[in-house]
N, C-alpha and C. Protein backbone atom coordinates (compact mmCIF):
# COMPACT_ATOMS: atom_id res chain seq x y z
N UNK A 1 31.89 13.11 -15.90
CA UNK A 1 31.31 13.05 -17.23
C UNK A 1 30.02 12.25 -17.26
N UNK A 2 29.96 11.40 -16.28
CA UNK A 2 28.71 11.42 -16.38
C UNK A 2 27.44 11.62 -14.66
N UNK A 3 26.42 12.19 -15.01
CA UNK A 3 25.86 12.59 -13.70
C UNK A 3 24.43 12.09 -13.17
N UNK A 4 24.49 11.87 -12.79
CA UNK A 4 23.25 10.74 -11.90
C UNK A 4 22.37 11.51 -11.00
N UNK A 5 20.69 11.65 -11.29
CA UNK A 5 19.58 12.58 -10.38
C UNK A 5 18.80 10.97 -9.84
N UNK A 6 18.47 11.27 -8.54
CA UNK A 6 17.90 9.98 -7.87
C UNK A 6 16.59 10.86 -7.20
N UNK A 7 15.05 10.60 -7.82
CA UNK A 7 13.87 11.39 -7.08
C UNK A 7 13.23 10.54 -7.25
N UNK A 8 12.89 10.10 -5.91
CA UNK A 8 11.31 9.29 -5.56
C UNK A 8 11.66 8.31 -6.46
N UNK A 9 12.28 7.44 -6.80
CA UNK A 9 12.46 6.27 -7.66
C UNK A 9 12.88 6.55 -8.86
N UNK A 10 13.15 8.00 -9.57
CA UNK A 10 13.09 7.68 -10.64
C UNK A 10 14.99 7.81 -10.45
N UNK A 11 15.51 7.38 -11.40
CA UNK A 11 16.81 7.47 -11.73
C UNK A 11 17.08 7.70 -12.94
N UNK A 12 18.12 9.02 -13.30
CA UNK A 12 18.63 9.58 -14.54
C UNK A 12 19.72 9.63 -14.32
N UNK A 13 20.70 8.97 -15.98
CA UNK A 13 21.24 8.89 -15.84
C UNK A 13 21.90 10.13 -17.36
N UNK A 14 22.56 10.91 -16.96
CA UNK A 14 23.25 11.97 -18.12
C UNK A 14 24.15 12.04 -18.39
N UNK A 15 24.92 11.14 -19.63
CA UNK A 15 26.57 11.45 -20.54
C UNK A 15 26.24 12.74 -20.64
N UNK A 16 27.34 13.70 -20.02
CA UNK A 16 27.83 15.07 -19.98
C UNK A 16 29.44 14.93 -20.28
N UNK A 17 29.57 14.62 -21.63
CA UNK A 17 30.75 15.07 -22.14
C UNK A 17 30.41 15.94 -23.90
N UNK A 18 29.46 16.81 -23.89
CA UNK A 18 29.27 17.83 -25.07
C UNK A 18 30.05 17.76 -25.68
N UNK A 19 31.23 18.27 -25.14
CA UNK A 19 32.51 19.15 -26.54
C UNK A 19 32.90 17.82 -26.89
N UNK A 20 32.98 16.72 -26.47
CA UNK A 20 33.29 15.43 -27.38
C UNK A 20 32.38 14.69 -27.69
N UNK A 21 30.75 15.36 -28.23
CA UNK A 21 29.92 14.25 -28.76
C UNK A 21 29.44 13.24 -27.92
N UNK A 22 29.41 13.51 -26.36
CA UNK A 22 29.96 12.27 -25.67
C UNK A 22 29.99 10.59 -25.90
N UNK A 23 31.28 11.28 -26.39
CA UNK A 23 31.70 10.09 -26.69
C UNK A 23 32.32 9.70 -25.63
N UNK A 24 32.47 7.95 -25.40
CA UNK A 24 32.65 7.26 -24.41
C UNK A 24 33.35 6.84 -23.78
N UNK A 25 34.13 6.91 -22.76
CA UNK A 25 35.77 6.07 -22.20
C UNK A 25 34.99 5.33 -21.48
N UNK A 26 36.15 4.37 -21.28
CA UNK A 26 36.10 2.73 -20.19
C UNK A 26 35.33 3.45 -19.07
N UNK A 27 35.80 4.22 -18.15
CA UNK A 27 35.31 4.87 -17.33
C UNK A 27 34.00 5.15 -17.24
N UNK A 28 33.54 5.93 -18.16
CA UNK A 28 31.96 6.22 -18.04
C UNK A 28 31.50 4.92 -18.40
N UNK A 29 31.81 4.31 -19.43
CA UNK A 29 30.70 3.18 -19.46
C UNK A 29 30.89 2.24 -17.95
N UNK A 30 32.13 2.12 -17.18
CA UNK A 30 32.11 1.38 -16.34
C UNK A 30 31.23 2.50 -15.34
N UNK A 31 31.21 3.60 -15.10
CA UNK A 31 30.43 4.47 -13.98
C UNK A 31 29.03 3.60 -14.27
N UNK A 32 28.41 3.98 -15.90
CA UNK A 32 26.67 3.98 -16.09
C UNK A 32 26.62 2.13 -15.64
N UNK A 33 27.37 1.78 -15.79
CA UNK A 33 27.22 -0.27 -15.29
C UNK A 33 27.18 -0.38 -13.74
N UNK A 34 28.36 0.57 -13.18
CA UNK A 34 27.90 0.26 -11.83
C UNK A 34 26.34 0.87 -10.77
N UNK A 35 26.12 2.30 -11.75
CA UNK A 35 24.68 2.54 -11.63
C UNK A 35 23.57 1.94 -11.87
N UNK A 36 23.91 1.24 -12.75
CA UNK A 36 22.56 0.31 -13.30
C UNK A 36 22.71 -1.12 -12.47
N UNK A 37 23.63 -1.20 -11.95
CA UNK A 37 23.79 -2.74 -11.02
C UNK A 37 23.33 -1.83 -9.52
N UNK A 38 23.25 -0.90 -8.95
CA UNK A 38 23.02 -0.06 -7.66
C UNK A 38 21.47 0.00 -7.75
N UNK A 39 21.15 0.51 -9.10
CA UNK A 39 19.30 0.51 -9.54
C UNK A 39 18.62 -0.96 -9.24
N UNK A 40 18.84 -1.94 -9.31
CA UNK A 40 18.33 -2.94 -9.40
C UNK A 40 17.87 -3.35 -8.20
N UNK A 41 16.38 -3.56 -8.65
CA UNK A 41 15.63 -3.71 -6.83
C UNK A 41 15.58 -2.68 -6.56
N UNK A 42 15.94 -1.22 -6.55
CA UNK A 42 15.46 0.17 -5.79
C UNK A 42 14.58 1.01 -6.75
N UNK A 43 15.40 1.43 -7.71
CA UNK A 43 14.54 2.02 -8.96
C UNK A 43 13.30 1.75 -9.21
N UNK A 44 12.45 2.61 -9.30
CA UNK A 44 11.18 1.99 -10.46
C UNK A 44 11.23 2.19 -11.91
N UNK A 45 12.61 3.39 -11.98
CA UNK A 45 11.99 4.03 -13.15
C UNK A 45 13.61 4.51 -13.58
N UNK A 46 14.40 4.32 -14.68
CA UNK A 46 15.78 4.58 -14.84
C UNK A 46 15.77 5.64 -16.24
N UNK A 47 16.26 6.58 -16.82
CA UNK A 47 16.41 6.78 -17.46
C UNK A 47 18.05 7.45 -18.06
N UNK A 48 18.43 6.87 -19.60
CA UNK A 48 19.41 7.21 -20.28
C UNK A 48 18.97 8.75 -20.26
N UNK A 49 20.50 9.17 -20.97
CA UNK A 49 20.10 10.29 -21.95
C UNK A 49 21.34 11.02 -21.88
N UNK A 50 21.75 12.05 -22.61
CA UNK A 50 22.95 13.00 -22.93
C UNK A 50 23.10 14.57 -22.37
N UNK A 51 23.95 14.94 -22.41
CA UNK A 51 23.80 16.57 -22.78
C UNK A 51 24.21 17.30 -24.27
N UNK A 52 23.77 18.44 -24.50
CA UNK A 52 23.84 18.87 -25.41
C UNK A 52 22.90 18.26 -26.48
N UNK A 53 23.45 18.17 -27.47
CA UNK A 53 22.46 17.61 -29.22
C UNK A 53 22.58 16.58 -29.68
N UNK A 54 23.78 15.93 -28.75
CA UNK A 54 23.95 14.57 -29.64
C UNK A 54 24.03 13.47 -28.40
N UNK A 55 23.45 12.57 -28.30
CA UNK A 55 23.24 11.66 -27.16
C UNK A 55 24.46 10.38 -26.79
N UNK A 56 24.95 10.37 -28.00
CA UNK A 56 26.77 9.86 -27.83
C UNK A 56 26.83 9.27 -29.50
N UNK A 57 28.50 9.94 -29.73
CA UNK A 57 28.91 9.12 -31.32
C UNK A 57 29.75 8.04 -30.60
N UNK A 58 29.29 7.12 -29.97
CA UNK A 58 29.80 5.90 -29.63
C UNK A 58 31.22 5.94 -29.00
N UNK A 59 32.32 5.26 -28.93
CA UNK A 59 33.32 4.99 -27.96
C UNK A 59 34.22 6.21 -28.32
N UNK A 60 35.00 6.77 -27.53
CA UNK A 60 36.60 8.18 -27.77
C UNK A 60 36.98 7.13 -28.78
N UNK A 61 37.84 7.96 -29.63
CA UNK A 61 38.76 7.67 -30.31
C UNK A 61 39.98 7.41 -30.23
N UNK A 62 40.33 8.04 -28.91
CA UNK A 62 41.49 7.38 -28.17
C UNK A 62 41.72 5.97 -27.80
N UNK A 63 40.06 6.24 -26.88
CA UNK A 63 39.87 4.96 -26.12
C UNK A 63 39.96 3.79 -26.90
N UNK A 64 39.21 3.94 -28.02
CA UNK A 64 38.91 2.52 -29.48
C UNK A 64 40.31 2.43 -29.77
N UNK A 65 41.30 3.14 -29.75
CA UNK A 65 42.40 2.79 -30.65
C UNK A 65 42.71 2.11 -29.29
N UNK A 66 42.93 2.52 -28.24
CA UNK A 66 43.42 1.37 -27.31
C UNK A 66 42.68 -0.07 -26.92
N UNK A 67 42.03 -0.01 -27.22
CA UNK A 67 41.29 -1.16 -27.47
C UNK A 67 40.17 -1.84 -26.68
N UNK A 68 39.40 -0.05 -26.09
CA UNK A 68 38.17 -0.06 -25.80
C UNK A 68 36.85 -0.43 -26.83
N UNK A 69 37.10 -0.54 -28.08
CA UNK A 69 35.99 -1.49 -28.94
C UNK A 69 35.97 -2.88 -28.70
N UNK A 70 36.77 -3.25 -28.10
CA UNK A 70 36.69 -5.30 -27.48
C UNK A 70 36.40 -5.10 -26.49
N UNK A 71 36.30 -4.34 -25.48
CA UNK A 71 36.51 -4.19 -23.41
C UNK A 71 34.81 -4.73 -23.81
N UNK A 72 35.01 -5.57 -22.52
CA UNK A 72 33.83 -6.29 -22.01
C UNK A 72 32.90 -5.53 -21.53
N UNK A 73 33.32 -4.23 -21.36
CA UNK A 73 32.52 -3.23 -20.04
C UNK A 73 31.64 -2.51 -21.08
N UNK A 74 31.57 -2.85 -22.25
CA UNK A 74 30.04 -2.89 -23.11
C UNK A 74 29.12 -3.80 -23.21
N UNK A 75 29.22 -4.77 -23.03
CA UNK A 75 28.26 -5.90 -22.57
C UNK A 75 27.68 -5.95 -21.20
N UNK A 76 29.14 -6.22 -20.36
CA UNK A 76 28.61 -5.49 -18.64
C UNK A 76 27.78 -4.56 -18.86
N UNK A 77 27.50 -3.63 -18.90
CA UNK A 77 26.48 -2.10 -19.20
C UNK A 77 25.40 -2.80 -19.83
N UNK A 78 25.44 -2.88 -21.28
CA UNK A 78 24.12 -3.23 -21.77
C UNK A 78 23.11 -4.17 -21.05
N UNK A 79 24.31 -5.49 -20.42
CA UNK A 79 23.75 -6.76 -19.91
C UNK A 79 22.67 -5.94 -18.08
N UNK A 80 23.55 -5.18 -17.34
CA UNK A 80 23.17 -4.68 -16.21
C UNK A 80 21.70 -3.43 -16.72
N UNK A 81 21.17 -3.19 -17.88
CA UNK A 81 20.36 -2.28 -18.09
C UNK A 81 19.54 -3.44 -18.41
N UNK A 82 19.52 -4.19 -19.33
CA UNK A 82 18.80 -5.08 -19.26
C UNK A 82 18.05 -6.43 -18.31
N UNK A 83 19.16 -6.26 -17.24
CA UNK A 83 18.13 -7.34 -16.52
C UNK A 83 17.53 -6.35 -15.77
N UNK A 84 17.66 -4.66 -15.48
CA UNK A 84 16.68 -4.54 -14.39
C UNK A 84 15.19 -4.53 -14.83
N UNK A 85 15.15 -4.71 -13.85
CA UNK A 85 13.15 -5.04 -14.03
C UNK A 85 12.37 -3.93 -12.89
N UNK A 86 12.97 -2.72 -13.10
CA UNK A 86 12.38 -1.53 -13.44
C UNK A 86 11.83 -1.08 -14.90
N UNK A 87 11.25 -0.19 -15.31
CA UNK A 87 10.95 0.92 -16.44
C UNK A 87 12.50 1.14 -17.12
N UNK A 88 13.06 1.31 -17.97
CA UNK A 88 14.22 1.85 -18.50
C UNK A 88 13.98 2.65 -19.74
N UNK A 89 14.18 3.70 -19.88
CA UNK A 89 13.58 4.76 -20.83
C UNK A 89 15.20 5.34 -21.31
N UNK A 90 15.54 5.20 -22.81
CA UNK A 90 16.50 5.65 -22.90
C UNK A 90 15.70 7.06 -24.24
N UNK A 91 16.05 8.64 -23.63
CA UNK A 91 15.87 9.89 -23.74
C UNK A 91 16.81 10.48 -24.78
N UNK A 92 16.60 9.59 -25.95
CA UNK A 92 17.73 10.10 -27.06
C UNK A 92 17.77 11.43 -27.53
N UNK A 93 18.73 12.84 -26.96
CA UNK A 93 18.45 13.69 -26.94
C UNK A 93 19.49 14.27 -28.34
N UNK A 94 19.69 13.37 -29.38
CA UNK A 94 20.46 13.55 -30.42
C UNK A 94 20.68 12.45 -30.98
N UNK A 95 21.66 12.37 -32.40
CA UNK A 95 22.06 11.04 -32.60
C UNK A 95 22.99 10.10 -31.88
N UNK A 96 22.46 9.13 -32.04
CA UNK A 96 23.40 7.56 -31.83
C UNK A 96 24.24 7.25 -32.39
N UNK A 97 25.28 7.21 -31.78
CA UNK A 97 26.12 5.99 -32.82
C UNK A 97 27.46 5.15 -32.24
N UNK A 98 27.56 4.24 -33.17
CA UNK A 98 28.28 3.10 -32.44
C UNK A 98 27.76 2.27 -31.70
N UNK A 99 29.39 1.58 -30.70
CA UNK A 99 28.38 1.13 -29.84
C UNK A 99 27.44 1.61 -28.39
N UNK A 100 27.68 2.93 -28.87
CA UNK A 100 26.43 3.43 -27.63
C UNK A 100 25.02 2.65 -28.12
N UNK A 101 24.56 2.37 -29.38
CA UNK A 101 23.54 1.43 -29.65
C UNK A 101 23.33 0.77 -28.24
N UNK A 102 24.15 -0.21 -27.86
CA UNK A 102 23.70 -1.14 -27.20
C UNK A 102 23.25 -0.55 -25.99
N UNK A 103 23.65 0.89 -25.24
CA UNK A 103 22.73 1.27 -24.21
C UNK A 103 21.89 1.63 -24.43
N UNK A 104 20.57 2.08 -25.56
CA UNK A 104 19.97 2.24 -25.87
C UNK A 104 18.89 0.83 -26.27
N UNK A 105 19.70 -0.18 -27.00
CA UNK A 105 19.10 -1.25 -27.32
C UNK A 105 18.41 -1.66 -26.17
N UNK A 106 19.11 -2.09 -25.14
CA UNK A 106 19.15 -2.47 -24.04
C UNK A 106 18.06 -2.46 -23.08
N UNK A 107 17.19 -0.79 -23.09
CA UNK A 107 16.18 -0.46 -22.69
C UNK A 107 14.77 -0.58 -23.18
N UNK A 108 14.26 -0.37 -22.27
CA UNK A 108 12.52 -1.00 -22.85
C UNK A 108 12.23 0.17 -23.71
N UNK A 109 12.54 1.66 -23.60
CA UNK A 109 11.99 2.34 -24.39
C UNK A 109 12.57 3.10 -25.28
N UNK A 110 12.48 3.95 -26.64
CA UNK A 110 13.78 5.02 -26.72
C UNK A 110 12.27 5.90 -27.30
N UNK A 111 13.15 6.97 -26.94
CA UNK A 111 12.30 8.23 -27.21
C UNK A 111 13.50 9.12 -27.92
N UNK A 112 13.04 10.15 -28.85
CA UNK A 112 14.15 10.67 -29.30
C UNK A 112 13.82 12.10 -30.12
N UNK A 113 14.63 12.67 -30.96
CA UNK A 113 14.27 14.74 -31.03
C UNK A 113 14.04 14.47 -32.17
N UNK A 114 13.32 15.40 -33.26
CA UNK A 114 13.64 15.67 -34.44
C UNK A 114 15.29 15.65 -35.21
N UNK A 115 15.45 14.95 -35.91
CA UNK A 115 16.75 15.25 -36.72
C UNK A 115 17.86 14.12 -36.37
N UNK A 116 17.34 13.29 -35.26
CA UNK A 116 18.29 12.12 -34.94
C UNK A 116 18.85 11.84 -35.52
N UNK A 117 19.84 10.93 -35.36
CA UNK A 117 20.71 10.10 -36.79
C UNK A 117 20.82 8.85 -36.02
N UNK A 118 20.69 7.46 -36.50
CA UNK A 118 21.38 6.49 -36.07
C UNK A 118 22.06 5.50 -37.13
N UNK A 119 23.37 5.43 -36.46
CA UNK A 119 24.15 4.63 -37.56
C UNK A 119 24.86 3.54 -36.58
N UNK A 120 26.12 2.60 -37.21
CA UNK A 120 26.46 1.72 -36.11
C UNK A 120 27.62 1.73 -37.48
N UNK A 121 29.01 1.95 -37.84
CA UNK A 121 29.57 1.53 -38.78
C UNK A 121 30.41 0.76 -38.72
N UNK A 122 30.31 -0.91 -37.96
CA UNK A 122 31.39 -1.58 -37.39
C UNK A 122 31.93 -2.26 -38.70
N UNK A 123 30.99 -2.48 -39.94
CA UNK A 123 31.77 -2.65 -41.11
C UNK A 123 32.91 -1.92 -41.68
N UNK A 124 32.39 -0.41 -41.63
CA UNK A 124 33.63 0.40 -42.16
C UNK A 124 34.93 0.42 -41.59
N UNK A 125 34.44 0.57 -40.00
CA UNK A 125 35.69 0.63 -39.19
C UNK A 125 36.17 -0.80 -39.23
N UNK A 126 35.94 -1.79 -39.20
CA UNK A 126 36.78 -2.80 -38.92
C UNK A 126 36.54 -3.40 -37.47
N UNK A 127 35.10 -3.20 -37.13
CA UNK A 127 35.42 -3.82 -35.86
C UNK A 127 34.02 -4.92 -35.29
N UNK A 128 34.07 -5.67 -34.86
CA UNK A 128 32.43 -6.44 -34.57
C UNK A 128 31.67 -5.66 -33.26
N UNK A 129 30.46 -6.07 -34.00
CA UNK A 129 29.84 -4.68 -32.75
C UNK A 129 29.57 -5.40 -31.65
N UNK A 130 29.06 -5.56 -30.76
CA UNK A 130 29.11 -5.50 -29.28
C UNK A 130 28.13 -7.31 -29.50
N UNK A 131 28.78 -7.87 -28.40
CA UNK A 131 27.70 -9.36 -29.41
C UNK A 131 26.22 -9.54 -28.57
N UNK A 132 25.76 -8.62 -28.01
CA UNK A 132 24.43 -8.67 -27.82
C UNK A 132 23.52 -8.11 -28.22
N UNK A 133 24.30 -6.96 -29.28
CA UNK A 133 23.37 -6.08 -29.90
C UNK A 133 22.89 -6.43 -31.27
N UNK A 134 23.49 -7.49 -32.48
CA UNK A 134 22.52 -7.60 -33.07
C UNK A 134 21.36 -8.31 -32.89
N UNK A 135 21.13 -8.96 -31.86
CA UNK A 135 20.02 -9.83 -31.33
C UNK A 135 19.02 -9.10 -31.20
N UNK A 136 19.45 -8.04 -30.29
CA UNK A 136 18.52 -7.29 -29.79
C UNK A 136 17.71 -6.12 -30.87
N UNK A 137 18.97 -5.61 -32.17
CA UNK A 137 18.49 -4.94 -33.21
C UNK A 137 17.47 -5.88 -33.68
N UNK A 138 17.49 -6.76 -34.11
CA UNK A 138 17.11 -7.83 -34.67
C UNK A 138 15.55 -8.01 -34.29
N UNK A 139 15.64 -8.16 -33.12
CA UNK A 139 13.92 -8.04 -32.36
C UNK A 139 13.25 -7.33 -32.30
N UNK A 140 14.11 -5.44 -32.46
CA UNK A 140 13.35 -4.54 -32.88
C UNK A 140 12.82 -4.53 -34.33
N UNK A 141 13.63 -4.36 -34.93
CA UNK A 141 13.32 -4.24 -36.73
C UNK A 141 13.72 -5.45 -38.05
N UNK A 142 14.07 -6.28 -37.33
CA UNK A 142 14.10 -7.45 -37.93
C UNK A 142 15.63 -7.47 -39.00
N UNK A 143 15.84 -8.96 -39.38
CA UNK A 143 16.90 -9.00 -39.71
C UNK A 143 17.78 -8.06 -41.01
N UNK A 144 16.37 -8.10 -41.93
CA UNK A 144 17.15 -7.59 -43.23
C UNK A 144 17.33 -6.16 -42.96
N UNK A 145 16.63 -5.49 -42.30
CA UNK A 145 17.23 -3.58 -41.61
C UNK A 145 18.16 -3.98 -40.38
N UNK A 146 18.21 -5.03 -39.84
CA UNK A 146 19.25 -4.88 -38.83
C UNK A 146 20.93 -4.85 -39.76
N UNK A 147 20.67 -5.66 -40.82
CA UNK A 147 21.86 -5.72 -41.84
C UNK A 147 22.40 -4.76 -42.28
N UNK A 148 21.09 -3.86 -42.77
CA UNK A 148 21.57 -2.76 -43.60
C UNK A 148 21.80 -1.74 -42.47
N UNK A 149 21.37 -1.75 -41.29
CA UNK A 149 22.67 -1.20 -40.28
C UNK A 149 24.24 -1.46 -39.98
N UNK A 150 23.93 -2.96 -39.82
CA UNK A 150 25.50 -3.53 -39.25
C UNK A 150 26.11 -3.51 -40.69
N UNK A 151 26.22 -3.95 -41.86
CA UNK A 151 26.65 -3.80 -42.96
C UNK A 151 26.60 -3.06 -44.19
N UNK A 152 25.00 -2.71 -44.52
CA UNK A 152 25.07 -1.76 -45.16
C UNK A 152 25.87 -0.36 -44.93
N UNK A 153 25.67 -0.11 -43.37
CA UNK A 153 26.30 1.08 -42.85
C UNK A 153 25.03 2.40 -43.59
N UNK A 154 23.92 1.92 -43.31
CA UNK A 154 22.88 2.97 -43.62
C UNK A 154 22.95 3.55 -42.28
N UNK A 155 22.69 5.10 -42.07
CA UNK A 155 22.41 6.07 -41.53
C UNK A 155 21.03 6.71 -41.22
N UNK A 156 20.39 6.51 -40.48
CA UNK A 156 18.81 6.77 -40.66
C UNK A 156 18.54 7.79 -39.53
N UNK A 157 17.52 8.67 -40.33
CA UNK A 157 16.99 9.54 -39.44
C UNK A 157 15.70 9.25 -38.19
N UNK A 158 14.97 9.81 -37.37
CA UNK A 158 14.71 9.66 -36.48
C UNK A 158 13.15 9.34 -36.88
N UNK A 159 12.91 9.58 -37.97
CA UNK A 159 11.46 9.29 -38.42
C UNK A 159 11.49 8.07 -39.08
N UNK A 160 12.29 7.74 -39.79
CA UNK A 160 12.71 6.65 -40.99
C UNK A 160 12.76 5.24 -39.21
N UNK A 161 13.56 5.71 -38.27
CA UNK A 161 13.98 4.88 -37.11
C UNK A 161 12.77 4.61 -36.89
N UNK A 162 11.75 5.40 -36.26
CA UNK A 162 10.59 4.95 -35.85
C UNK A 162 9.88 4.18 -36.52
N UNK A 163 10.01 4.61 -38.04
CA UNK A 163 8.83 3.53 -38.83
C UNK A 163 8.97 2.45 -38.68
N UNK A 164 10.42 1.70 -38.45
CA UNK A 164 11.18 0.11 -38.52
C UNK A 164 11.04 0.11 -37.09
N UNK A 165 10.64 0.33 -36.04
CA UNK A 165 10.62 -0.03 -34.56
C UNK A 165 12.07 0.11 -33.73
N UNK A 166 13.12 1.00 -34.58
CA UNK A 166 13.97 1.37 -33.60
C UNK A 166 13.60 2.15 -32.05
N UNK A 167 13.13 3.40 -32.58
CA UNK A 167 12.39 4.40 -31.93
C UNK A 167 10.83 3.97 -31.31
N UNK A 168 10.69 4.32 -30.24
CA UNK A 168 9.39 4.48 -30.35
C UNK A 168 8.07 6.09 -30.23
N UNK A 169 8.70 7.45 -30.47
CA UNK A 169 8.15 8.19 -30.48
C UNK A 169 9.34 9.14 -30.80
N UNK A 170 9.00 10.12 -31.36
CA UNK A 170 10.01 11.11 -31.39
C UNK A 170 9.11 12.52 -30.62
N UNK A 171 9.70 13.19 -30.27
CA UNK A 171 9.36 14.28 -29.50
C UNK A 171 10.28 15.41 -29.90
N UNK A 172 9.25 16.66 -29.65
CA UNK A 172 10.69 18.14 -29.87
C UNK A 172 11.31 18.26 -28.66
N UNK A 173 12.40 18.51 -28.92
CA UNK A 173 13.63 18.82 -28.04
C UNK A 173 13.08 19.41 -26.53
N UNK A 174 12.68 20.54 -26.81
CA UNK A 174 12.11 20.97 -25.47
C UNK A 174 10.91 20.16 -24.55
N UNK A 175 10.03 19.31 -25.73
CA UNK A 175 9.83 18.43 -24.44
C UNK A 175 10.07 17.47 -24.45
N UNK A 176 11.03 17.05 -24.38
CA UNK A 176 11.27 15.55 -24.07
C UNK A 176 11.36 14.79 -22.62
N UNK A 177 11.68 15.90 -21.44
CA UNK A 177 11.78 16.39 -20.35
C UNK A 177 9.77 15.91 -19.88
N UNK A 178 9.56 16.31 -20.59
CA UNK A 178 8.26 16.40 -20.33
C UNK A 178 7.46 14.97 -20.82
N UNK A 179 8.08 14.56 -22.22
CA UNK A 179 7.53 13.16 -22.08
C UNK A 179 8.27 12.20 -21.53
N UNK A 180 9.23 12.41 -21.02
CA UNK A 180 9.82 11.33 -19.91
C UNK A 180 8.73 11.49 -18.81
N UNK A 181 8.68 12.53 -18.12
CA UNK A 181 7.91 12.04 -17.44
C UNK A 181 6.25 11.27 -17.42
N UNK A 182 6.13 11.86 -18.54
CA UNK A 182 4.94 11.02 -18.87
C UNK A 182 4.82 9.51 -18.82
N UNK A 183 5.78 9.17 -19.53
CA UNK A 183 6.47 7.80 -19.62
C UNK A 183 6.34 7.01 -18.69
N UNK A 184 7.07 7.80 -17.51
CA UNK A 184 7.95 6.97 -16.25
C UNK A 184 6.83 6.88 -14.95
N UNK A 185 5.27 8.10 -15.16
CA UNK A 185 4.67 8.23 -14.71
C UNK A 185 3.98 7.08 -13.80
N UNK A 186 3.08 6.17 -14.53
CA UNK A 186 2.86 5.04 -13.83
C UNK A 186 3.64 4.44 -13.09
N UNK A 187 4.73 4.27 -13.85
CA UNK A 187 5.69 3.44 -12.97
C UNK A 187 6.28 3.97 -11.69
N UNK A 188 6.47 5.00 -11.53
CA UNK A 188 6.57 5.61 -10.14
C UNK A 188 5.51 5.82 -9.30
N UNK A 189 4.43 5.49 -9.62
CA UNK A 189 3.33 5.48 -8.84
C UNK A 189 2.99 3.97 -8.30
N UNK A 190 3.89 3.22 -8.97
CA UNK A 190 3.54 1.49 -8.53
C UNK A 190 5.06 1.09 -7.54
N UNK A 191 4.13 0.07 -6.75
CA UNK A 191 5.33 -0.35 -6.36
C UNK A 191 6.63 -1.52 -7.43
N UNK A 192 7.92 -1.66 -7.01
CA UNK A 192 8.68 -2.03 -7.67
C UNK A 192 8.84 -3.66 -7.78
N UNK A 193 7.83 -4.16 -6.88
CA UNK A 193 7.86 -5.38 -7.32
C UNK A 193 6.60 -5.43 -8.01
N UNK A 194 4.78 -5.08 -8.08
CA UNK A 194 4.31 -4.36 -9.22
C UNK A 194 5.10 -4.31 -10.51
N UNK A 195 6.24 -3.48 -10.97
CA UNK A 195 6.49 -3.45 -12.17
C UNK A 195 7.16 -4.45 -12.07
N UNK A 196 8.11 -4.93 -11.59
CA UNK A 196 8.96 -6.56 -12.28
C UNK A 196 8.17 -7.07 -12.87
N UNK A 197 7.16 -7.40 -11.55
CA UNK A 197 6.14 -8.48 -12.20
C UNK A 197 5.33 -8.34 -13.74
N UNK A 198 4.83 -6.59 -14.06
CA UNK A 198 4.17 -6.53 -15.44
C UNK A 198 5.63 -6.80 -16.42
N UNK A 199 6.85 -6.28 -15.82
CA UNK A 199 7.85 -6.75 -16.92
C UNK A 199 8.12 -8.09 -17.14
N UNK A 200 8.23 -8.96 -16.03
CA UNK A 200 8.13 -10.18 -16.59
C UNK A 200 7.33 -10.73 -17.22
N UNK A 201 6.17 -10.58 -17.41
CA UNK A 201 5.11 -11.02 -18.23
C UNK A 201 5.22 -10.78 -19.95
N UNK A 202 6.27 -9.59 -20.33
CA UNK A 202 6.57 -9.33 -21.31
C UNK A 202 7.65 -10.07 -22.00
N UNK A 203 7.51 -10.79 -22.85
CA UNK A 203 9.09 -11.25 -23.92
C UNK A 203 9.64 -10.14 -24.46
């Protein structure tokens, strides 16, 4: 369920579970954590992303009732995407939701289709969202829209996302393929200690 392309540095990474929204078990999120801990130091260039239309409605429903909404192995993941100091481009090829946020948060970039949706409804459901992700919402779009995510339980589309600095470009579906690589371009042309170094320079 989920499948991994490794060329010339770049690394993709694709939730391929469609017929369930891919939505998320312990498993895949523990697969995409141990990929992103394997990337580190080799990669120049990593990228998220889904199959099908929707890029993940956050954790199975199985899994959450067992009590994959507390498992640590959402922080592990987010925490392992975030320290690499490669490029990380997450290729939102549909809506978000839940805590798939935080693999998305996580990355330096999100790119995403016409018609997105992103929501996070840990108010409705009853559950606290992942504890590194409102920080990180927070730094994108600041506190009072990070609220009316985590609490309001507003739902926003992919244009409305970009205006507040969720997003940073939206693209049509068919190329998105195409502005990834645009994206990831430089960075595969540099060497990988080259990019640490321009990433560290960044807060």
């Amino acid at each position: 369920m989920i499948d991994l392309t490794q060329n010339d540095g770049l690394w993709t990474i694709t939730l391929n579970r469609p017929d369930k929204a891919n939505s998320v078990t312990p498993d895949m999120l523990g697969e995409i954590a141990d990929i992103a801990e394997r990337a580190n130091g080799v990669a120049k260039a990593l990228v998220l992303t889904g199959a099908g239309k929707v890029f993940s409605a956050g954790a199975d429903l199985d899994a959450a009732r067992a009590g994959l909404a507390t498992d640590p192995v959402w922080e592990r993941l987010s925490g392992a995407l975030a320290a690499l100091p490669c490029l990380t481009v997450a290729a939102l090829n549909g809506t978000l939701a839940g805590g798939s946020f935080g693999m998305a948060l996580a990355c330096d970039l999100r790119i995403a289709v016409p018609g997105a949706k992103f929501f996070y409804p840990v108010a409705k459901l009853g559950f606290l969202p992942q504890p590194s992700d409102p920080g990180r919402l927070v730094a994108l779009i600041g506190p009072a829209r990070a609220k009316m995510i985590l609490l309001g339980g507003v739902k926003i589309e992919a244009e409305e996302a970009m205006s507040w600095g969720l997003i940073d470009r939206i693209v049509a579906r068919e190329d998105l393929d195409a502005a990834v690589a645009e994206l990831t371009e430089a960075a595969l042309a540099a060497a990988p200690s080259h990019i640490a170094g321009i990433k560290a320079l960044i807060p």
